[in-house]
C-alpha atoms as a PDB file:
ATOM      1  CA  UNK A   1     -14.647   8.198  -4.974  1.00  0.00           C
ATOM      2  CA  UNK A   2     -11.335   8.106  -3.222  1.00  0.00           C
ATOM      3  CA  UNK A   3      -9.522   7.342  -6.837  1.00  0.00           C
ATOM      4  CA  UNK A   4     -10.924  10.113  -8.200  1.00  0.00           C
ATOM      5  CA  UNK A   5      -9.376  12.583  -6.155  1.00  0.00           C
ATOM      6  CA  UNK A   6      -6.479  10.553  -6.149  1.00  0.00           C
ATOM      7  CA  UNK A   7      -6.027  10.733 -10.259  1.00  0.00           C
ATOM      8  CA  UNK A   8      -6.340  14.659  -9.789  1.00  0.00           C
ATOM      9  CA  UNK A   9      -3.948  15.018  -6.523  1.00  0.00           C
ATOM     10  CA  UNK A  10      -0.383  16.371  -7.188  1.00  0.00           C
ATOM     11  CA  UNK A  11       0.662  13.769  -5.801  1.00  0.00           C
ATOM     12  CA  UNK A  12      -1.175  11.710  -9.188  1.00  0.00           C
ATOM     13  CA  UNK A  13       2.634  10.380 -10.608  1.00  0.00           C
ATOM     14  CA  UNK A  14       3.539   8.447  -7.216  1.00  0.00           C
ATOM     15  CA  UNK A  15       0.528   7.483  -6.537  1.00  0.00           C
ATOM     16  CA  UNK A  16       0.379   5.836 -10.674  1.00  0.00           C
ATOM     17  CA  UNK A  17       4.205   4.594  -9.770  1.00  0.00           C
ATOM     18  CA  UNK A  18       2.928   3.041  -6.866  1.00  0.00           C
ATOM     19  CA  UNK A  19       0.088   1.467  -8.127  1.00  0.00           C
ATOM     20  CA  UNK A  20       1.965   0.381 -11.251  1.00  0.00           C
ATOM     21  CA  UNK A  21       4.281  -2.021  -8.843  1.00  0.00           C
ATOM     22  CA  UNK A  22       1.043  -3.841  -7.098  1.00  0.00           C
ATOM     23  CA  UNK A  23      -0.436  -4.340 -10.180  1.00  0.00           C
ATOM     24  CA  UNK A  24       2.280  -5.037 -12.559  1.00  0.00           C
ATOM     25  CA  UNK A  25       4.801  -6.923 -11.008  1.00  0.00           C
ATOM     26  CA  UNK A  26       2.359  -8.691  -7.837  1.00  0.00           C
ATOM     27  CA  UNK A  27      -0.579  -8.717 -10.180  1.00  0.00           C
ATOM     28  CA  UNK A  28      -2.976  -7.798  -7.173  1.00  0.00           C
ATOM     29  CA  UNK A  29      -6.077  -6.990  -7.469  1.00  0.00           C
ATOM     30  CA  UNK A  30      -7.490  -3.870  -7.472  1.00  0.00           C
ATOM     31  CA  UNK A  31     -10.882  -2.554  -6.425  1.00  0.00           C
ATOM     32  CA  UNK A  32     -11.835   1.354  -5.511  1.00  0.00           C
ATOM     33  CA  UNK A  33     -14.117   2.171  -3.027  1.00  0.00           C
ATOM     34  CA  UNK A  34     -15.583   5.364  -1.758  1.00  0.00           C
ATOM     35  CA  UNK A  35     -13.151   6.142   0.757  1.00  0.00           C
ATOM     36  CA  UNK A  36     -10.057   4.448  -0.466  1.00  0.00           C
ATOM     37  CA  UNK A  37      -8.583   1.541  -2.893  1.00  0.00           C
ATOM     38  CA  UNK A  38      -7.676  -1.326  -2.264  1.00  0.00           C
ATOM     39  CA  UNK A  39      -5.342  -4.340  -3.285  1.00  0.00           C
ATOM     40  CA  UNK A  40      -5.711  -8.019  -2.870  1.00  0.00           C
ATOM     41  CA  UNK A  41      -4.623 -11.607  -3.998  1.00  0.00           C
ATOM     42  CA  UNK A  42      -6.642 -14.335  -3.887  1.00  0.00           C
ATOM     43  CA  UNK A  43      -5.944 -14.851   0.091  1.00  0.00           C
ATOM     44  CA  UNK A  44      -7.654 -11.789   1.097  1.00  0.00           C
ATOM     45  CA  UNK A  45      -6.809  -7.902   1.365  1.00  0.00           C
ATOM     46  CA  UNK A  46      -3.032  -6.819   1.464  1.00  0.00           C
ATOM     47  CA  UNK A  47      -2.867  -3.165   1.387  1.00  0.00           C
ATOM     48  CA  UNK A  48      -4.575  -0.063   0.371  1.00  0.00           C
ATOM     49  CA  UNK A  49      -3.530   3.180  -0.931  1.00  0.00           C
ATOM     50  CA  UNK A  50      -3.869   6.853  -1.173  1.00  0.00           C
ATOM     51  CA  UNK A  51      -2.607  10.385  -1.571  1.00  0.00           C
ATOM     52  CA  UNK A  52      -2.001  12.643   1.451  1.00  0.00           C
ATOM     53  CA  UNK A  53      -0.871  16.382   1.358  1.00  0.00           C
ATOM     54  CA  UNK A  54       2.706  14.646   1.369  1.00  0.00           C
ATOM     55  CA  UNK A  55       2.546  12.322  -0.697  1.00  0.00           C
ATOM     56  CA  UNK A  56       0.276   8.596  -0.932  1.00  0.00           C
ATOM     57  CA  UNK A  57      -0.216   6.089   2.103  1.00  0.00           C
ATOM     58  CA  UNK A  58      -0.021   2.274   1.751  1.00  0.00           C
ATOM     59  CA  UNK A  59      -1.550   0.667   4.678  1.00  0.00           C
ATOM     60  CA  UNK A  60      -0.882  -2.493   5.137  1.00  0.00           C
ATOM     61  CA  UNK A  61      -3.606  -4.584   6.624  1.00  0.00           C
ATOM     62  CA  UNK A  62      -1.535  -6.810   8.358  1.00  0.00           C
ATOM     63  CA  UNK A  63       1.589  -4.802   8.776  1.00  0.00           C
ATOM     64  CA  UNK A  64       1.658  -5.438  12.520  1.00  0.00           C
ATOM     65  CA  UNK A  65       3.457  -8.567  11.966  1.00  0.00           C
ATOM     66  CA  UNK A  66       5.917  -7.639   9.614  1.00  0.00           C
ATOM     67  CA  UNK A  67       9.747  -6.970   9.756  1.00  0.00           C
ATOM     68  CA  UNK A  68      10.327  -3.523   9.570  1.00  0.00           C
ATOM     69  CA  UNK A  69      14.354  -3.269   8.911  1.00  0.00           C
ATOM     70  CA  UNK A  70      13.943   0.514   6.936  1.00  0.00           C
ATOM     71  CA  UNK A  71      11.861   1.952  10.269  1.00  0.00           C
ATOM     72  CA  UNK A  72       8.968   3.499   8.061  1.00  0.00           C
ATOM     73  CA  UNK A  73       5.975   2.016   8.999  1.00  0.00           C
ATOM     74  CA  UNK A  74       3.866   4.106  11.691  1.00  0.00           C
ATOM     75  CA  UNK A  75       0.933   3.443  13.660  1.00  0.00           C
ATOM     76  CA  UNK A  76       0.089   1.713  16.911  1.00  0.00           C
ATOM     77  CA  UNK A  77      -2.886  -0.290  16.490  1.00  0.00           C
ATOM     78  CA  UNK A  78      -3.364  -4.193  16.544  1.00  0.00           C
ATOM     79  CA  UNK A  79      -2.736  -4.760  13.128  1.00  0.00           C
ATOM     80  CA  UNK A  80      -2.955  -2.267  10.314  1.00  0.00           C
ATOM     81  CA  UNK A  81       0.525  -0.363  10.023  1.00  0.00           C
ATOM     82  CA  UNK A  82       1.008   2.348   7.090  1.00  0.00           C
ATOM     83  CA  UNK A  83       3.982   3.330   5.167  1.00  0.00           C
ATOM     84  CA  UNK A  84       4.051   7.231   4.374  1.00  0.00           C
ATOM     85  CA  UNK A  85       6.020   7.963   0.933  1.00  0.00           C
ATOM     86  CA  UNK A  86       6.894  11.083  -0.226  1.00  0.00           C
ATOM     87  CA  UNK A  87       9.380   9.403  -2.873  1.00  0.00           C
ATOM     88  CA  UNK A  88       8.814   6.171  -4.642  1.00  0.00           C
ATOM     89  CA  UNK A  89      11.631   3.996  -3.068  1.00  0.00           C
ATOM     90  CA  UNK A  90      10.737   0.585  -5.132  1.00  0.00           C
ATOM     91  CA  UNK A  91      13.084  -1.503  -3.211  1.00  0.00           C
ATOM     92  CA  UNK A  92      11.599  -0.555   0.175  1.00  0.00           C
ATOM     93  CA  UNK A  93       7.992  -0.856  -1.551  1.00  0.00           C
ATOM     94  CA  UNK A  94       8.903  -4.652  -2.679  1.00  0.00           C
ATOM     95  CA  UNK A  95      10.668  -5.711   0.785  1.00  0.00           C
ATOM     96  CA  UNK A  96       6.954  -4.296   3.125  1.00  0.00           C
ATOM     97  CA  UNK A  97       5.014  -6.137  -0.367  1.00  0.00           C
ATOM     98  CA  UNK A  98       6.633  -9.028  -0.265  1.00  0.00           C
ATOM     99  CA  UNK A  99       6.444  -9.710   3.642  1.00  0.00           C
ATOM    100  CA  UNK A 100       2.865  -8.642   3.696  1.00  0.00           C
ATOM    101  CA  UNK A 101       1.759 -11.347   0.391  1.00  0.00           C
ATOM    102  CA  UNK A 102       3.812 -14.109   2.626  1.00  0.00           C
ATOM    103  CA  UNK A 103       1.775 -13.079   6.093  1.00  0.00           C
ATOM    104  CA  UNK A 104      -1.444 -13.216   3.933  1.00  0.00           C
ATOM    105  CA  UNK A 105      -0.824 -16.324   2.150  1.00  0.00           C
ATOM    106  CA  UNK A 106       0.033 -18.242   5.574  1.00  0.00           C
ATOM    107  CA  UNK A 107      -2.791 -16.823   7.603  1.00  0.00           C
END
């Protein structure tokens, strides 16, 4: 299981940091699946998360339509945009979190 490997990656203390901000402060939920984990509210999937040889990845499932004023999300697809972090920058977590709840919520 993808959690596994991430509780054991050196990259273990972002990844908790991380995962301490969905949880804690937006209360998602959180569910772990083979090949990743994942966070939701009770509109649907938000993000997921994991650790890369840099650092973790939060994806954000809808990420395509959100404002992205700090220029840090990558990818090119239809929707899905991720957010590479090599250091836990909460303000920058909370202002992608925030926009992605408020694109969920008014889907």
């Amino acid at each position: 299981m993808q959690f596994d490997i991430d509780m054991k990656s050196e990259h273990k203390t972002l990844f908790n940091s991380a995962r301490k901000v969905l949880l804690e402060k937006y209360k998602l939920k959180e569910t772990k699946k083979d090949r990743i984990t994942t966070y939701s509210d009770d509109f649907g999937g938000i993000c997921h998360m994991r650790t890369m040889k840099y650092g973790i990845d939060i994806g954000f499932l809808k990420g395509a339509h959100m404002e992205d004023d700090y220029g840090l999300l990558t990818g090119s697809g239809k929707v899905m945009r991720v957010f590479p972090v090599r250091e836990l920058d909460v303000t920058q977590v909370q202002y992608y979190l925030e926009q992605a709840i408020l694109i969920n919520a008014n889907k």
